[in-house]
Protein backbone atom coordinates (compact mmCIF):
# COMPACT_ATOMS: atom_id res chain seq x y z
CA UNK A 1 4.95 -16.43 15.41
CA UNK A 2 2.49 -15.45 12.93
CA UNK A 3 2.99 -11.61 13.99
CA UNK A 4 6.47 -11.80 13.85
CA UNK A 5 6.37 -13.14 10.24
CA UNK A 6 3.47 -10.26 9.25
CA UNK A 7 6.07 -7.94 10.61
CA UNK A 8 9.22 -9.56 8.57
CA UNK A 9 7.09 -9.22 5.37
CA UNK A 10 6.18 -5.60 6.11
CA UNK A 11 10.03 -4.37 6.70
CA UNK A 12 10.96 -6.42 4.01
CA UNK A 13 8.22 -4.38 2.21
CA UNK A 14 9.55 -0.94 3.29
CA UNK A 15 12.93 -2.42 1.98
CA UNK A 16 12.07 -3.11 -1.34
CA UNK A 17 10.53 -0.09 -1.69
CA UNK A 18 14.24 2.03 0.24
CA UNK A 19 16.09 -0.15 -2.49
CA UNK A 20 13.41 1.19 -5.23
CA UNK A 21 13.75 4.64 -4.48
CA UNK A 22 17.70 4.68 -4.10
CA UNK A 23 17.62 2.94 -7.42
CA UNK A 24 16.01 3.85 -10.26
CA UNK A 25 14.80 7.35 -11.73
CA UNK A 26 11.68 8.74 -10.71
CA UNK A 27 9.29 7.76 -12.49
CA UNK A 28 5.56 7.30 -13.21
CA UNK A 29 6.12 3.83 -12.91
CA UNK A 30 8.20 3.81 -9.64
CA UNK A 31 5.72 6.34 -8.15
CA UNK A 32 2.86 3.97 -8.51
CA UNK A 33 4.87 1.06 -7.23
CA UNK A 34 5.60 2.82 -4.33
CA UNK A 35 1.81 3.74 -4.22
CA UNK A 36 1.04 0.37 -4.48
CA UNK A 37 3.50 -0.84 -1.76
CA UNK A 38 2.12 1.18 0.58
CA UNK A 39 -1.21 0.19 -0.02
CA UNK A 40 -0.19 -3.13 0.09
CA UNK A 41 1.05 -2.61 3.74
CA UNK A 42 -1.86 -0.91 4.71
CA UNK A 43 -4.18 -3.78 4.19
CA UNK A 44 -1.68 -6.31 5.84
CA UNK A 45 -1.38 -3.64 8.94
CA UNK A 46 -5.64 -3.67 8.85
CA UNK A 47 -5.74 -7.21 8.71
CA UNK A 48 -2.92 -8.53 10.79
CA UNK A 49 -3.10 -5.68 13.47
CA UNK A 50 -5.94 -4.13 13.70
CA UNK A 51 -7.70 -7.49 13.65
CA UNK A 52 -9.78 -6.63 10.73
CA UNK A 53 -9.44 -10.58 9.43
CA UNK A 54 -11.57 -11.94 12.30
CA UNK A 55 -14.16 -8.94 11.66
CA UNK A 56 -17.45 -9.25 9.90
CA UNK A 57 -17.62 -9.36 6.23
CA UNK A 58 -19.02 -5.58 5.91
CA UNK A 59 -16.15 -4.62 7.81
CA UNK A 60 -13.55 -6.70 5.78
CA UNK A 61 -14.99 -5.13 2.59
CA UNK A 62 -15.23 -1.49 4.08
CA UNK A 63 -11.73 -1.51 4.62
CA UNK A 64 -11.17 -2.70 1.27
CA UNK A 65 -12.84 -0.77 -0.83
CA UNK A 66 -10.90 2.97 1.39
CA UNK A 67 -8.21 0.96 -0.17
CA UNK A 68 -9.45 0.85 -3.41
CA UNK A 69 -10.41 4.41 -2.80
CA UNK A 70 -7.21 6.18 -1.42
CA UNK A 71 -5.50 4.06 -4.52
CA UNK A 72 -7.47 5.25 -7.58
CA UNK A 73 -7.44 8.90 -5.61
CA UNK A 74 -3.26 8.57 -5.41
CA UNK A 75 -2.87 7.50 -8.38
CA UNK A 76 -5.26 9.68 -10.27
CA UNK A 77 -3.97 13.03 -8.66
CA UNK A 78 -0.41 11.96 -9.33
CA UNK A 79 -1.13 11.50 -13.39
CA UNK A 80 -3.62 14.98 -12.93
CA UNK A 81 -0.67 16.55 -11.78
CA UNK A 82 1.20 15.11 -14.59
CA UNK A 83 -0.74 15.81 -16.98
CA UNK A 84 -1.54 19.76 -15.75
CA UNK A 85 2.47 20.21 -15.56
């Protein structure tokens, strides 16, 4: 049960985002929402599925912080590219 409801949460997820994009202008807002919803999926697909929330501590905060990473390295090339356009 609990995987089927992970797995409602992350369609619903790619939904929200389908509805996004279809939606609104592009943006520098909607491009780091859509950053951010994919990040958010990535973490529930490391804990949920890749069984990262029964894992040690060091593990749980490895994954984390390539998160963290991959995030501020997104984010920070897409307003680089911004800016250098």
């Amino acid at each position: 049960m609990r995987l089927f409801i992970v797995w409602a949460v992350l369609c619903s997820l790619t939904l929200g985002y389908l509805w996004l994009d279809h939606s609104a202008a592009a943006s520098a807002v909607i491009t780091t929402v859509a950053i951010a919803i994919a990040l958010v999926k990535v973490r529930i697909i490391f804990r949920e599925f890749m069984e990262v929330r029964h894992a040690p501590a060091p593990l749980c905060r490895l994954t984390d912080a390539w998160i963290a990473i991959m995030a501020v390295s997104l984010v920070g090339s897409y307003f680089a590219g911004v800016v250098l356009r």
